[in-house]
N, C-alpha and C. Protein backbone atom coordinates (compact mmCIF):
# COMPACT_ATOMS: atom_id res chain seq x y z
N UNK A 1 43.38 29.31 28.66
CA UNK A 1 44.08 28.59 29.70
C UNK A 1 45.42 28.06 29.22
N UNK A 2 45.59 27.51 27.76
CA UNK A 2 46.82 27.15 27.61
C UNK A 2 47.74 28.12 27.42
N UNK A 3 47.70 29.39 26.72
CA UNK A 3 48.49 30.31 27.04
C UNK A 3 48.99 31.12 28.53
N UNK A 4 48.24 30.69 29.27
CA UNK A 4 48.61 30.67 30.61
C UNK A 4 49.88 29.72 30.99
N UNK A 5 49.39 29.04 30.90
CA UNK A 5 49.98 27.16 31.34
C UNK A 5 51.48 27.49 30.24
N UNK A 6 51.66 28.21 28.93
CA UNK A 6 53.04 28.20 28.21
C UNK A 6 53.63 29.41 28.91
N UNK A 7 52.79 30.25 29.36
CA UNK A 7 53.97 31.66 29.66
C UNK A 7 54.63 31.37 30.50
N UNK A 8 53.52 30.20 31.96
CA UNK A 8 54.06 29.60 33.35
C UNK A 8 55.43 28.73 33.10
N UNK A 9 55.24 28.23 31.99
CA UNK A 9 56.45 27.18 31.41
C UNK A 9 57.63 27.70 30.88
N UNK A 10 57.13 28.88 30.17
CA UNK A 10 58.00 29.66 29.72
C UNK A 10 59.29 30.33 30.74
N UNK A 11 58.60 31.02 31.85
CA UNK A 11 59.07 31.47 32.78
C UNK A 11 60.03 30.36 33.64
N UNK A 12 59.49 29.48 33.78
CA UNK A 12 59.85 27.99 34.22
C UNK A 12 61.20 27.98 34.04
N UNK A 13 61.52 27.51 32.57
CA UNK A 13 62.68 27.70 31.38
C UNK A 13 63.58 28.62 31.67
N UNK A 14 63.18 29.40 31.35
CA UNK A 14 63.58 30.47 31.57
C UNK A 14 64.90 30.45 33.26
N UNK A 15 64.36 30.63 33.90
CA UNK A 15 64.55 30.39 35.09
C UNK A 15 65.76 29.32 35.05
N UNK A 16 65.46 28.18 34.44
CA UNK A 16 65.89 26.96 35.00
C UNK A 16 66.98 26.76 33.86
N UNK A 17 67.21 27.96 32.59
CA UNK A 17 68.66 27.46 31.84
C UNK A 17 69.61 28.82 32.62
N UNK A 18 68.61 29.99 32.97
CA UNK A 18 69.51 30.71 33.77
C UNK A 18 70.52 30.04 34.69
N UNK A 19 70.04 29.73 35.87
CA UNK A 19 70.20 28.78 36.81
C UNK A 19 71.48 27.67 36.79
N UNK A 20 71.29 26.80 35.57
CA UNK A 20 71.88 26.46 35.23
C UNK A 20 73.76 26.91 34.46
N UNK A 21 73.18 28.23 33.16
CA UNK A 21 74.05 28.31 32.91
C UNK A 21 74.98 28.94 34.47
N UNK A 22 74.27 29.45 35.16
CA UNK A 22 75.28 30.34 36.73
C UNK A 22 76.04 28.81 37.70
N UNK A 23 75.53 27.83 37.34
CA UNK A 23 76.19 27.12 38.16
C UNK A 23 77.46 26.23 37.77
N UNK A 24 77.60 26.76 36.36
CA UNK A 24 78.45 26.31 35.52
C UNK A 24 79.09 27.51 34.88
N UNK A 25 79.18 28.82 35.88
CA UNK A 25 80.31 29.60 35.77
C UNK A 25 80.52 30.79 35.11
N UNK A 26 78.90 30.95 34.68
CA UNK A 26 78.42 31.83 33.20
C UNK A 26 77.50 32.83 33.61
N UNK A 27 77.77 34.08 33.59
CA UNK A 27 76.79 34.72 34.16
C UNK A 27 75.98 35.54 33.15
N UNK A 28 76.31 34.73 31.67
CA UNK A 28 75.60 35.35 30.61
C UNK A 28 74.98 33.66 30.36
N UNK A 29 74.34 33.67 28.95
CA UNK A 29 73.57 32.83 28.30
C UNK A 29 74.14 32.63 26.82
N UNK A 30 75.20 33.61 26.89
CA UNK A 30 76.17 33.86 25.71
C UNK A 30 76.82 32.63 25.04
N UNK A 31 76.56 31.99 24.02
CA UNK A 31 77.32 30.78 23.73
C UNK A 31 75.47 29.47 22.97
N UNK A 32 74.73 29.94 24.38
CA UNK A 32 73.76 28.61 24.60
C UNK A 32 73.04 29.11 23.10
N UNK A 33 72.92 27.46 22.72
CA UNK A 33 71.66 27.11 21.48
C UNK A 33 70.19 26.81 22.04
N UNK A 34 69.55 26.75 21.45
CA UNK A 34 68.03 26.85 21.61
C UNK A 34 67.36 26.08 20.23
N UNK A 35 66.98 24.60 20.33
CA UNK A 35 66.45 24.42 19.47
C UNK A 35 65.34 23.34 19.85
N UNK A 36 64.57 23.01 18.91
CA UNK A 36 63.43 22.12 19.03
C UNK A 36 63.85 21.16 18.35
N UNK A 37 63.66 19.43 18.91
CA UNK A 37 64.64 18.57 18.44
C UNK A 37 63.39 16.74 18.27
N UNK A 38 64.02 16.02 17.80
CA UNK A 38 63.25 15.27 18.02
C UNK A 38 63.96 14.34 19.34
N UNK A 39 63.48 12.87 19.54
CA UNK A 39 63.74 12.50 20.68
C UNK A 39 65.01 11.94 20.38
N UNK A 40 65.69 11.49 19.31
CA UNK A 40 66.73 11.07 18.70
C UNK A 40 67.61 12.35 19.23
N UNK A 41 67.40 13.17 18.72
CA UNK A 41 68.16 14.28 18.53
C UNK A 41 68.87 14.83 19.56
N UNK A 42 67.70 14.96 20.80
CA UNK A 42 67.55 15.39 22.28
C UNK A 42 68.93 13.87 22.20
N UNK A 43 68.60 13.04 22.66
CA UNK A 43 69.59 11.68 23.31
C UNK A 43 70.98 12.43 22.59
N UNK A 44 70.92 12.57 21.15
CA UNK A 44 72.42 12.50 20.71
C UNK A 44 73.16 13.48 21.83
N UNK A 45 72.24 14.94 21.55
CA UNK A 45 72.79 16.41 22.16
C UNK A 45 72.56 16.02 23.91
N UNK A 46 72.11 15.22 24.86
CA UNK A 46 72.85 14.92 25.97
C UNK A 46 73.86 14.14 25.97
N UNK A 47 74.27 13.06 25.09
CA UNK A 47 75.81 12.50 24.71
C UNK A 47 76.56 13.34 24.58
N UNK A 48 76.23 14.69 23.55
CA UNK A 48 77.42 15.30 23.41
C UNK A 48 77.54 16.51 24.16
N UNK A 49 76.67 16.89 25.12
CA UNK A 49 76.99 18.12 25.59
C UNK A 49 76.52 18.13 27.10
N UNK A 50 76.97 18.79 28.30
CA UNK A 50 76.42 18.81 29.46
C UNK A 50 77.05 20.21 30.09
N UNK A 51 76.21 20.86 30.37
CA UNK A 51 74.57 20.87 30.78
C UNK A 51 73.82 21.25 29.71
N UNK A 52 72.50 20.24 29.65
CA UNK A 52 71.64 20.21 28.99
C UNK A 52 70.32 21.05 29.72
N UNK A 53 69.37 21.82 29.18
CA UNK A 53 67.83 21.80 29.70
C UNK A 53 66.81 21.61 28.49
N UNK A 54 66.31 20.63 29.49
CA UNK A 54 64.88 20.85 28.17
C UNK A 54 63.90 20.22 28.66
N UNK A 55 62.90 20.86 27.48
CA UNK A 55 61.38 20.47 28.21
C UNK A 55 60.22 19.80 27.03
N UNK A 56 59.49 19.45 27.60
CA UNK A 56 58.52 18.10 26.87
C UNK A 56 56.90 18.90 26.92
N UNK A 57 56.78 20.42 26.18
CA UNK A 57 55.43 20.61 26.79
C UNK A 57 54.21 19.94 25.40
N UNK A 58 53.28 20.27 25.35
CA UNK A 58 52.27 19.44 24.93
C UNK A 58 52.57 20.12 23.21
N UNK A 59 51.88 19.14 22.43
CA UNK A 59 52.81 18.93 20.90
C UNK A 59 51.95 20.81 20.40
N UNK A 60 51.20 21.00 20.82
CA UNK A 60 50.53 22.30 19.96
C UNK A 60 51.02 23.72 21.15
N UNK A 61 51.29 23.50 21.83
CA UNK A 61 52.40 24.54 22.85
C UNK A 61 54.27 24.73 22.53
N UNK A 62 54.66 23.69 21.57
CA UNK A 62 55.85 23.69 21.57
C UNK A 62 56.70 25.15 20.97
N UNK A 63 56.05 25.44 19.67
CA UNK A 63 56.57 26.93 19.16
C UNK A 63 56.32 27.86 19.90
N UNK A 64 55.31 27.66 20.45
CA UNK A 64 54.69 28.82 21.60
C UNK A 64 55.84 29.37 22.31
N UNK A 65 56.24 28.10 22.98
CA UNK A 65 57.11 28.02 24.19
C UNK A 65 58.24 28.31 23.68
N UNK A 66 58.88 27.91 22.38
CA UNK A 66 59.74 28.61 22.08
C UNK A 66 59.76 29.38 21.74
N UNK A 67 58.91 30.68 21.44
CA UNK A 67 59.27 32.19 21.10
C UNK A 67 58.88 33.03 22.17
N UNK A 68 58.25 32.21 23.25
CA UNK A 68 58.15 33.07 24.40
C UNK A 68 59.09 32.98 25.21
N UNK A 69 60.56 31.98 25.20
CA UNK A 69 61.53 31.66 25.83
C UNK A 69 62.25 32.34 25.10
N UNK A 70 62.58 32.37 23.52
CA UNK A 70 63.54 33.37 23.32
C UNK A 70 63.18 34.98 23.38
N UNK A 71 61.91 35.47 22.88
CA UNK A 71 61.58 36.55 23.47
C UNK A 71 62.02 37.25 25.18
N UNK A 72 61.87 36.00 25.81
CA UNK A 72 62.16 36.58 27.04
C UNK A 72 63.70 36.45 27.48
N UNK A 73 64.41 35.97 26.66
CA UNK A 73 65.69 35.91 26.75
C UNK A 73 66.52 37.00 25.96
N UNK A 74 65.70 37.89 25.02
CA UNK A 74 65.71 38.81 24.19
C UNK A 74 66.92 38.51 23.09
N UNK A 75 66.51 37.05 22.44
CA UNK A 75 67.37 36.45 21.28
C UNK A 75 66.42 36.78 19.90
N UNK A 76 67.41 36.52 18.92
CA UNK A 76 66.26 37.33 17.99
C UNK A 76 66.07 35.63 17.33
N UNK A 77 64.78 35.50 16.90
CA UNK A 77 64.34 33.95 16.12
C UNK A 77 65.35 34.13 14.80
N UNK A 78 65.35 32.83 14.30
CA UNK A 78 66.12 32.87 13.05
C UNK A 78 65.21 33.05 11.51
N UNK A 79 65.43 33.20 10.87
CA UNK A 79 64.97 32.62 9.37
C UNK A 79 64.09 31.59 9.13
N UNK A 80 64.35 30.08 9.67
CA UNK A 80 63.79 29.65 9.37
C UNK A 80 62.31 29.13 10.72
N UNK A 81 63.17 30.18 12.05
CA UNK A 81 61.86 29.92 12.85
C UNK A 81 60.90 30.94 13.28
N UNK A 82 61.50 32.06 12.17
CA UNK A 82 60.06 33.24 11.76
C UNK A 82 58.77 32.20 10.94
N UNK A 83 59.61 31.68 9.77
CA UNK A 83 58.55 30.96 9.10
C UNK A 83 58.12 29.82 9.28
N UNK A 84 58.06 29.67 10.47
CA UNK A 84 57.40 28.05 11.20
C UNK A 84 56.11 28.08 10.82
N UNK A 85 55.55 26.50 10.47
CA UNK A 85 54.31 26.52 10.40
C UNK A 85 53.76 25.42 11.37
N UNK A 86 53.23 25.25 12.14
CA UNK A 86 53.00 24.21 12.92
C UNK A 86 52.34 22.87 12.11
N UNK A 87 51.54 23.00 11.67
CA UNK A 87 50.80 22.36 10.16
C UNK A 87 51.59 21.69 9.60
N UNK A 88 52.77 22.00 8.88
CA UNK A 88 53.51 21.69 8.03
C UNK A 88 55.04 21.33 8.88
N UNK A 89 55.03 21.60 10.08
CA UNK A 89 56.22 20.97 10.78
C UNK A 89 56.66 19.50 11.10
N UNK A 90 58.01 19.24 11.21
CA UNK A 90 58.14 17.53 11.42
C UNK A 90 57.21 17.37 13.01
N UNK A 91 56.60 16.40 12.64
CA UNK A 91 55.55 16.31 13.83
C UNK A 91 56.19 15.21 14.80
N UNK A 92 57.88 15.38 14.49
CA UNK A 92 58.73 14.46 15.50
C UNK A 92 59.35 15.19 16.34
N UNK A 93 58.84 16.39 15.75
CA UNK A 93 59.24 17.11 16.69
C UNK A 93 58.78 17.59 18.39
N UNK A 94 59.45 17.10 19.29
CA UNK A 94 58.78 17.13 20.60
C UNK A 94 59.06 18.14 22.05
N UNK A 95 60.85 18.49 21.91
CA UNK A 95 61.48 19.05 22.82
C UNK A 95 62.22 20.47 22.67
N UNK A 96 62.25 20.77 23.24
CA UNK A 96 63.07 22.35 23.69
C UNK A 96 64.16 22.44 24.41
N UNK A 97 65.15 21.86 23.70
CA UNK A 97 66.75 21.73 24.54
C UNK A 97 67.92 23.27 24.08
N UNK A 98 68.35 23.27 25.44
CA UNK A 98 69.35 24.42 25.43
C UNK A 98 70.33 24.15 25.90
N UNK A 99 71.68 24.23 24.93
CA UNK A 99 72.97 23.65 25.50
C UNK A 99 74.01 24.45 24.99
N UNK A 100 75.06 24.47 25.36
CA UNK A 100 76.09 24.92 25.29
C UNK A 100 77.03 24.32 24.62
N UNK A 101 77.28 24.68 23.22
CA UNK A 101 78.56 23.63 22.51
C UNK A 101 79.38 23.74 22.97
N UNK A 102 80.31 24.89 24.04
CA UNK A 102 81.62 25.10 24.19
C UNK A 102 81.78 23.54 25.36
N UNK A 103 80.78 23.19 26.07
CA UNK A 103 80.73 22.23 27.03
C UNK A 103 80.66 20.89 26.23
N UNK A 104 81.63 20.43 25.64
CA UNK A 104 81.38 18.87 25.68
C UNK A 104 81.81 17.67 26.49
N UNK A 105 81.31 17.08 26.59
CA UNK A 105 81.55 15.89 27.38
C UNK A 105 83.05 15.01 27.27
């Protein structure tokens, strides 16, 4: 059931930075970051950047959701988020924000 409930979310996402980046003039995704942040982190990166998306799904769905969002965005993971370990991750970690540096505030 929870892999249900992340693909639904996934798709969600998906959807909703598309969406976003088109209403702000972009008909690619070309530019946008993708990272998992803590709640500090998330606050700084809506100070410094707009439009923001991101999402709050449950703490053992979070990598999920992010490789099924970049998968479906067909971005390739990096280095260090091939070797994620959930176990051994900052467990402050909570969100899935996607923003655009060229956009700052």
């Amino acid at each position: 059931m929870i892999n249900k409930s992340v693909e639904s979310q996934a798709r969600e996402y998906v959807y909703d930075v598309k969406n976003c980046a088109s209403e702000f003039g972009q008909s690619t995704l070309e530019g946008w970051e993708f990272s998992l942040v803590t709640d500090v982190e998330k606050t700084k990166i809506e100070k410094n950047y707009y439009p923001t998306v991101s999402a709050h799904p449950a703490q053992e769905a979070l990598f999920e959701l992010f490789r099924l969002v970049k998968s479906k965005l067909l971005l390739p993971m990096g280095k260090t988020e091939n070797n994620f370990d959930i176990n051994s991750a900052n467990k402050n970690v909570t969100y899935l924000i996607a923003f655009n540096p060229k956009f700052q505030r």
